[in-house]
Protein backbone atom coordinates (compact mmCIF):
# COMPACT_ATOMS: atom_id res chain seq x y z
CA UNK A 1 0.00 0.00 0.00
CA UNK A 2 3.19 2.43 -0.42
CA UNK A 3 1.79 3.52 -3.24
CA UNK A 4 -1.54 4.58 -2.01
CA UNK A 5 -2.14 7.90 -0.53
CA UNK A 6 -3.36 8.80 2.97
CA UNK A 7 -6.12 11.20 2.88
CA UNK A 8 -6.73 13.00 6.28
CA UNK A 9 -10.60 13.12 6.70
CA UNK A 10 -11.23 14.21 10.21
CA UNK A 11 -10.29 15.17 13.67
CA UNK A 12 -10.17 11.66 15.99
CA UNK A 13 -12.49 14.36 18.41
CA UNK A 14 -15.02 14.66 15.75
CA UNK A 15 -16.06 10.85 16.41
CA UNK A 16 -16.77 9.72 19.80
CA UNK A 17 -16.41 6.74 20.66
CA UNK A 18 -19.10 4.48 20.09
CA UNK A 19 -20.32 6.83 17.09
CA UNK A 20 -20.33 7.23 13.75
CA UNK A 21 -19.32 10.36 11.10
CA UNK A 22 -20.09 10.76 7.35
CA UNK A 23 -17.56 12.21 5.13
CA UNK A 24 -17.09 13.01 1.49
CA UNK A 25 -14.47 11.98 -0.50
CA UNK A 26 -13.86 12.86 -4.23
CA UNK A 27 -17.47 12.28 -4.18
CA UNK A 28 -18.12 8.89 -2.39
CA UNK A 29 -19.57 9.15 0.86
CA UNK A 30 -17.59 7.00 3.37
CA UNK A 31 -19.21 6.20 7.09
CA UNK A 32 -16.69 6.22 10.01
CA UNK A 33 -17.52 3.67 12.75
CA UNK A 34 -15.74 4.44 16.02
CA UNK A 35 -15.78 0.77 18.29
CA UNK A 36 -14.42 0.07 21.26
CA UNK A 37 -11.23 -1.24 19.21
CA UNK A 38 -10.48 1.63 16.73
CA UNK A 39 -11.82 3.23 14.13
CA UNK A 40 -13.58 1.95 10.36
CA UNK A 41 -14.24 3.05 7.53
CA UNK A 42 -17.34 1.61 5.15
CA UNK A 43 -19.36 2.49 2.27
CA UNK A 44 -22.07 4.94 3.70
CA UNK A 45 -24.85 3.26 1.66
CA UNK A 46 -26.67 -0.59 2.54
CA UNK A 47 -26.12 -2.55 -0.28
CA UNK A 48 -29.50 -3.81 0.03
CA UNK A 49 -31.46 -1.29 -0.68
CA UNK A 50 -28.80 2.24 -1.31
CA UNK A 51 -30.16 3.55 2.46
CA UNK A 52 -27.81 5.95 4.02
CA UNK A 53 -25.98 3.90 6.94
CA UNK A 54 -25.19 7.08 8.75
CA UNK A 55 -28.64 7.38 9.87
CA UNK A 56 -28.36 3.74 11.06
CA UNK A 57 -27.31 2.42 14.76
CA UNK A 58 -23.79 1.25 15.38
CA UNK A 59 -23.78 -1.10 17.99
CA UNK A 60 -20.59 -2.90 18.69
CA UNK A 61 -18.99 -3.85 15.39
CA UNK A 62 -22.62 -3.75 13.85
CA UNK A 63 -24.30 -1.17 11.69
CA UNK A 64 -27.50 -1.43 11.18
CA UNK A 65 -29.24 -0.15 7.99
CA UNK A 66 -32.33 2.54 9.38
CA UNK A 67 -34.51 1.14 6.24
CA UNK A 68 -34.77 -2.88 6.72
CA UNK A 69 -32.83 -3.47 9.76
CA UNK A 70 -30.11 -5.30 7.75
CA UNK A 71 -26.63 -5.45 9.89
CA UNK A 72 -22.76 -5.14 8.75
CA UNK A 73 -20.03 -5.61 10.03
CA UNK A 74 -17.75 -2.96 10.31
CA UNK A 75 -14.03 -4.50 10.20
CA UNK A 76 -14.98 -6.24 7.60
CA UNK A 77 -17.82 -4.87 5.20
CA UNK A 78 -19.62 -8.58 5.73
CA UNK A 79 -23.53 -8.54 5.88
CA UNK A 80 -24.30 -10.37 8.81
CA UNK A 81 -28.35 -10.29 8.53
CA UNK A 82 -31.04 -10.11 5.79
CA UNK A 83 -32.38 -8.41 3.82
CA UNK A 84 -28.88 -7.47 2.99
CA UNK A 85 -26.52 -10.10 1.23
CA UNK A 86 -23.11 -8.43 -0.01
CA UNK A 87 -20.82 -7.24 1.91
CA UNK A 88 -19.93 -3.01 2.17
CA UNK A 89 -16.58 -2.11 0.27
CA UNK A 90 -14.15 -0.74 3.16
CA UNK A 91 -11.02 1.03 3.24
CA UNK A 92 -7.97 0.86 5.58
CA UNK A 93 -7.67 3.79 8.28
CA UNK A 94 -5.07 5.37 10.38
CA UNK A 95 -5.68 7.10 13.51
CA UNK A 96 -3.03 9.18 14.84
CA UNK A 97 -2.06 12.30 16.91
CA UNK A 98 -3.02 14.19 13.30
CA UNK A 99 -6.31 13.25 12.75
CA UNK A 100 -8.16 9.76 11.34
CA UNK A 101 -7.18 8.90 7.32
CA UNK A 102 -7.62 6.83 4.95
CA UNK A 103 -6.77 5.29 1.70
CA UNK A 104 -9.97 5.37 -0.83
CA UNK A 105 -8.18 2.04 -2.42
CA UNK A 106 -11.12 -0.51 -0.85
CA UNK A 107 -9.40 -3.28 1.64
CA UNK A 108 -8.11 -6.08 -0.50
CA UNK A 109 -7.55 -4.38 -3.42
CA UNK A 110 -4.05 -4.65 -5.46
């Protein structure tokens, strides 16, 4: 990933813990998930039905979608209930004294 950039997107006080923050990047909309374990970074839409995940619950490692109920996990992307069956696109994160970042390259990809 040496060749990937790191893209400061907020302030680590701008997400409590136990919270969650939307942010824009070059137009994708990318949902911070702040667990007891770090911080994660997921598509901001349920892949079930495009519903905004930011106006979900995160509970745990779980986001739940506010339109069907449908639960993610956030270290991973996997869709862990129905109606939702693929898994969110996610990107690595860094959380340091300047802020949280991230590369827009999804997890896993070359």
């Amino acid at each position: 990933m040496a060749d990937q950039e790191w893209r400061k997107v907020a302030a680590v006080q701008d997400i409590a813990s136990g919270k969650t923050l939307c942010v824009a990047v070059d137009g994708r909309e990318i949902l911070l998930c702040h667990t007891s374990d770090g911080v994660y970074a997921v598509d901001n839409l349920c892949t079930h039905a495009a519903a905004r995940l930011c106006e979900g619950k995160l509970k745990g490692h779980r986001i739940l979608c506010p339109l069907h109920g449908a639960a993610f996990d956030v270290r991973d992307g996997s869709a862990l209930t129905r109606p939702a069956s693929v898994a969110l696109a996610t990107y690595p994160v860094r959380v340091d004294e300047d802020g949280v970042s991230l590369v827009l390259a999804v997890a896993g990809d070359n």
